[in-house]
C-alpha atoms as a PDB file:
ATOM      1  CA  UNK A   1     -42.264 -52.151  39.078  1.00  0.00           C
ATOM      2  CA  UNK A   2     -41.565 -49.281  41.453  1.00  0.00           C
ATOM      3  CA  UNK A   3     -43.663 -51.182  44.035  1.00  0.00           C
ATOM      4  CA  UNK A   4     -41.251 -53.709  44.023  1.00  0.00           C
ATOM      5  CA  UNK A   5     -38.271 -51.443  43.602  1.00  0.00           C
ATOM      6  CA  UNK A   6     -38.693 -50.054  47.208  1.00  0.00           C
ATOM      7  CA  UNK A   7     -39.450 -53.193  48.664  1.00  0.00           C
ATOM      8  CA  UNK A   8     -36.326 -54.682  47.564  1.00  0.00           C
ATOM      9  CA  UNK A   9     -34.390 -50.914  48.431  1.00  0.00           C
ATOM     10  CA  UNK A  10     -36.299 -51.400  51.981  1.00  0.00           C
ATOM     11  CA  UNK A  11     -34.998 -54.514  52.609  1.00  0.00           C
ATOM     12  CA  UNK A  12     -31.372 -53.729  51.784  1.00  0.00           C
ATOM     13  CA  UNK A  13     -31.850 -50.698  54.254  1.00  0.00           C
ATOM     14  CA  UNK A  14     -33.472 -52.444  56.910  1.00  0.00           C
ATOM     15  CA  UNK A  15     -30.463 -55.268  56.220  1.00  0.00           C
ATOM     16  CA  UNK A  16     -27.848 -52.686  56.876  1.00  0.00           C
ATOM     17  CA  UNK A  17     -29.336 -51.029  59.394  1.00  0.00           C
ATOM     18  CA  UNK A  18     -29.971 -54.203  61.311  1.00  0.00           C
ATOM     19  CA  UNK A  19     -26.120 -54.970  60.813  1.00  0.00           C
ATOM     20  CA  UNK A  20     -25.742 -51.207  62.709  1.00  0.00           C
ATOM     21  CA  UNK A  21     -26.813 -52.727  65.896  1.00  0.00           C
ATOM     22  CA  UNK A  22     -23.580 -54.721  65.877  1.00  0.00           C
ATOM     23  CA  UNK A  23     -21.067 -53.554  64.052  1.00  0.00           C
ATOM     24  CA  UNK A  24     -20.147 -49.902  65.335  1.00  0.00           C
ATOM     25  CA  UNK A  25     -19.261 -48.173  61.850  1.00  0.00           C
ATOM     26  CA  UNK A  26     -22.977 -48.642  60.471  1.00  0.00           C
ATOM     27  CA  UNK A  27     -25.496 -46.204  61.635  1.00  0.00           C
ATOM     28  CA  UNK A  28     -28.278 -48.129  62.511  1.00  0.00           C
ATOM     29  CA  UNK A  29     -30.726 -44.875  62.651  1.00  0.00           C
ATOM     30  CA  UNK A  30     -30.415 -43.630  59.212  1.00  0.00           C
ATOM     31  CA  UNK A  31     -30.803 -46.825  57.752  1.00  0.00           C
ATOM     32  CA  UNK A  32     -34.035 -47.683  59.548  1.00  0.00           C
ATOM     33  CA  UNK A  33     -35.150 -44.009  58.466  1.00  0.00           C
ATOM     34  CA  UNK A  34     -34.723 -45.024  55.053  1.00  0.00           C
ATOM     35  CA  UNK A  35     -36.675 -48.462  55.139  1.00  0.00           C
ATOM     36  CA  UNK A  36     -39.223 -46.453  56.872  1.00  0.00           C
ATOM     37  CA  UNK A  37     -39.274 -44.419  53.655  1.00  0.00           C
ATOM     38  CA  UNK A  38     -39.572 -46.911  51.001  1.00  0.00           C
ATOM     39  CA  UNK A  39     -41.498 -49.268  52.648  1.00  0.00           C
ATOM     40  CA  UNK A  40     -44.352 -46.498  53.369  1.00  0.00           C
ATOM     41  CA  UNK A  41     -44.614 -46.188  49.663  1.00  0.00           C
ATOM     42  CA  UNK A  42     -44.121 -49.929  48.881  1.00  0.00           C
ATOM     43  CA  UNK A  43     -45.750 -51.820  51.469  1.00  0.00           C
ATOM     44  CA  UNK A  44     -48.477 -51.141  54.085  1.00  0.00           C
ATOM     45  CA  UNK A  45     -47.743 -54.576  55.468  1.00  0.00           C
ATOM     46  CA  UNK A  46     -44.079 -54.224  55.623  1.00  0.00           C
ATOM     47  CA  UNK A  47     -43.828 -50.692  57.285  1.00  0.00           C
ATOM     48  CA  UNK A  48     -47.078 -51.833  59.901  1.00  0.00           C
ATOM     49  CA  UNK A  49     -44.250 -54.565  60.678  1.00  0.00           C
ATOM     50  CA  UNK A  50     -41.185 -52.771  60.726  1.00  0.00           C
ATOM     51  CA  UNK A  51     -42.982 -49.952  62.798  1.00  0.00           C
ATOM     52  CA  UNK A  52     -43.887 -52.008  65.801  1.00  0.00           C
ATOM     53  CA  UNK A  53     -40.216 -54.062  65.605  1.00  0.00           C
ATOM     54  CA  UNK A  54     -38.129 -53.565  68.676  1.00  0.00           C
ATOM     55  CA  UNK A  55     -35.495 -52.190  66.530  1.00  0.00           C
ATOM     56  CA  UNK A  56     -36.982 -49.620  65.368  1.00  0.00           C
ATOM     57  CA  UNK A  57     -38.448 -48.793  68.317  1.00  0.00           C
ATOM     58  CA  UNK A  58     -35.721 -47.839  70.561  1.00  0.00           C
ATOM     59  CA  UNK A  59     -33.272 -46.471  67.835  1.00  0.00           C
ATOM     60  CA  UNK A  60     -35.750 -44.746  66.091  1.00  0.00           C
ATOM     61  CA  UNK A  61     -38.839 -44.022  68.165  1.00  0.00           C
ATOM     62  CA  UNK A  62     -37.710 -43.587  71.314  1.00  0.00           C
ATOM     63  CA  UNK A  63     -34.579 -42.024  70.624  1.00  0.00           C
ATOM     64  CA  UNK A  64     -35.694 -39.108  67.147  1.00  0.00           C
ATOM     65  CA  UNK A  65     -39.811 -39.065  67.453  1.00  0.00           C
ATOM     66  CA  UNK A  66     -39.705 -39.171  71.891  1.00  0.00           C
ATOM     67  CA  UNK A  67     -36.239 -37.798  72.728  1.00  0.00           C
ATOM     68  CA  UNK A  68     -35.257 -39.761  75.012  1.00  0.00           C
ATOM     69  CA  UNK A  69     -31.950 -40.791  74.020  1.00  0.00           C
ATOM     70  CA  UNK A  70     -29.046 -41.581  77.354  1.00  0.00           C
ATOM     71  CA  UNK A  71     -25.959 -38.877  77.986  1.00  0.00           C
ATOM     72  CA  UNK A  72     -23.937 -42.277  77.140  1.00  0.00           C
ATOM     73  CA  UNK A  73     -26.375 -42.977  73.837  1.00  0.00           C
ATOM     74  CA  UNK A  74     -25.309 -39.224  72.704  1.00  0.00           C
ATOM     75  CA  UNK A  75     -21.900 -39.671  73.470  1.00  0.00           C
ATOM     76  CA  UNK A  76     -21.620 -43.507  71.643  1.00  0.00           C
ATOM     77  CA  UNK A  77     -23.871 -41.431  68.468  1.00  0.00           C
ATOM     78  CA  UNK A  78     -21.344 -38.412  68.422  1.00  0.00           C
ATOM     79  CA  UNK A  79     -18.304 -40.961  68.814  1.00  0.00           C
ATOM     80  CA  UNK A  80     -20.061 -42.806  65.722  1.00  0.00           C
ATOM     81  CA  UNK A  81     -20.378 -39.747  63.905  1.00  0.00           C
ATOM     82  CA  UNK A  82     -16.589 -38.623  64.334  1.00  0.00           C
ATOM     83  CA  UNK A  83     -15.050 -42.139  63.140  1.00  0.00           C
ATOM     84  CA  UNK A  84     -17.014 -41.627  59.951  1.00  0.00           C
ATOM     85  CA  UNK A  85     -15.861 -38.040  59.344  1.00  0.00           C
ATOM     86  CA  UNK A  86     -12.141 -38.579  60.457  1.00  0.00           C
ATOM     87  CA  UNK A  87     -11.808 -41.514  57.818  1.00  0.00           C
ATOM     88  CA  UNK A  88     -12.285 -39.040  54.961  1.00  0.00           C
ATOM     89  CA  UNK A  89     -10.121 -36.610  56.772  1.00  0.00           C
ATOM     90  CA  UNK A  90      -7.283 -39.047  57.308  1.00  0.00           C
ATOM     91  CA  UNK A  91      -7.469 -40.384  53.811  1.00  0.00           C
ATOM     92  CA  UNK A  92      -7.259 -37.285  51.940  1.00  0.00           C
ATOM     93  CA  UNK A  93      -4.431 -34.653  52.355  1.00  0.00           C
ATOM     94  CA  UNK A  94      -6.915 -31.292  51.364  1.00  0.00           C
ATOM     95  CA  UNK A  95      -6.820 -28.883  53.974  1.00  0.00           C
ATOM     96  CA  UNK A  96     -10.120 -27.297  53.058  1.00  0.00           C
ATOM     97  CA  UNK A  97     -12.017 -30.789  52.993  1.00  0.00           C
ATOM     98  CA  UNK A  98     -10.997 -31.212  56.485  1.00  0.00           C
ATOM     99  CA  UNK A  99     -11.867 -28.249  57.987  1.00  0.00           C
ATOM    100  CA  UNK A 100     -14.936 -28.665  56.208  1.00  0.00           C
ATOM    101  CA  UNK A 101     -15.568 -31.862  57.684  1.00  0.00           C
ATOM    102  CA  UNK A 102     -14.725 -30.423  61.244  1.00  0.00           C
ATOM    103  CA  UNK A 103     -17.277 -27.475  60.969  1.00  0.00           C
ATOM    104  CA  UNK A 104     -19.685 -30.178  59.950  1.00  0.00           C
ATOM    105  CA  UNK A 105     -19.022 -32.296  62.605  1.00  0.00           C
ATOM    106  CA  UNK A 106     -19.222 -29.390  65.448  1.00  0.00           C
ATOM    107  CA  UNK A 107     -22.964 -28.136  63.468  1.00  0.00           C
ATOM    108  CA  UNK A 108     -24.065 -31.982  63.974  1.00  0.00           C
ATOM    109  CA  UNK A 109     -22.731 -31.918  67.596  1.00  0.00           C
ATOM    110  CA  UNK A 110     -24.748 -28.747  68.330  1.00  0.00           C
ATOM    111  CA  UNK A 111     -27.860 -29.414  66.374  1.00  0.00           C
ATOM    112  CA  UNK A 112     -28.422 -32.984  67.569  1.00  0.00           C
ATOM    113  CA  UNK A 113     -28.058 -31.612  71.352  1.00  0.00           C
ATOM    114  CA  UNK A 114     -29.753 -28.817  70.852  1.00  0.00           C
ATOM    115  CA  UNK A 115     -32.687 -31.238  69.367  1.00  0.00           C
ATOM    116  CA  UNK A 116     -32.731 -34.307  71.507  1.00  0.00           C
ATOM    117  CA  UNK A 117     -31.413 -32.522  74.439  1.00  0.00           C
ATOM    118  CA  UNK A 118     -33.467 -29.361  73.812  1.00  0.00           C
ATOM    119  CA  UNK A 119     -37.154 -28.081  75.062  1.00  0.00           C
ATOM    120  CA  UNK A 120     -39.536 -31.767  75.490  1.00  0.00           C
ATOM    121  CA  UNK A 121     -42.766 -31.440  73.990  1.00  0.00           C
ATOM    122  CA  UNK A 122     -45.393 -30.521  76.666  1.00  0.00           C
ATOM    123  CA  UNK A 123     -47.722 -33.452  77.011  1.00  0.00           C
ATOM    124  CA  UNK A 124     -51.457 -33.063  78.697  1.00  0.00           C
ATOM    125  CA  UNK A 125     -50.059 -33.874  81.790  1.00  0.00           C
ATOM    126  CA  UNK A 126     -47.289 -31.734  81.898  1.00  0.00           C
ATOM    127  CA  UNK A 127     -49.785 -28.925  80.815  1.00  0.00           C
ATOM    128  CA  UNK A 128     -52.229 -29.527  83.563  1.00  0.00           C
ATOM    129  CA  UNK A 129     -55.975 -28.689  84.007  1.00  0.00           C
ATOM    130  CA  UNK A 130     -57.185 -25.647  81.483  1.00  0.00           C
ATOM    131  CA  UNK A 131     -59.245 -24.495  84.136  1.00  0.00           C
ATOM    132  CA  UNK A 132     -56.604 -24.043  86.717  1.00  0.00           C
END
């Protein structure tokens, strides 16, 4: 039963996620990270698949596990990320929520920079020759 609970949970991420890629409001990351996560416990088949799908490997691969996401992919991310926490913000007249949701935002702007932006993991190459 929970077998079949993920899969179905999976699929409704990896749904939504897929709808990410074209419609601007969805974040097509987070919901490939979470069919990641119930298909891994569901389905060796279906995560195998998903894992070697284009999709998920330029917005998830490429851009969390390798780092090696554009100045104009962080900006379009960070835009993303501000329409979703100015809709709460406009909505609701609470000072405190919204300068809540601004100190949030700025912590995400910094720690995603600082992250994908940050030190590269040193590869053999980049390491060179023990011996040297």
């Amino acid at each position: 039963m929970k077998r079949w609970l993920f899969i179905v949970l999976g699929s409704v991420m990896f749904a939504l996620g897929t709808l990410g890629i074209f419609l601007p409001f969805l974040p097509t990351t987070v919901f490939y990270l979470l069919t990641g996560f119930f298909w891994i416990r569901s389905s060796d088949k279906l995560h195998q698949k998903f894992t070697g799908s284009q999709g998920y490997q330029k917005y998830v691969q490429e851009a969390l596990v390798k780092k090696k996401i554009t100045t104009k992919g962080m900006i379009r991310m960070f835009m993303m990320l501000l329409i979703v926490f100015l809709i709460p913000a406009v909505i609701v007249n609470n000072l405190v929520m919204r300068v809540t949701l601004a100190v949030v935002y700025v912590a995400h702007v910094i720690g995603l920079t600082w992250y994908l932006k940050g030190k590269k993991e040193k590869t053999v190459s980049d390491i060179g020759d023990i011996n040297d």
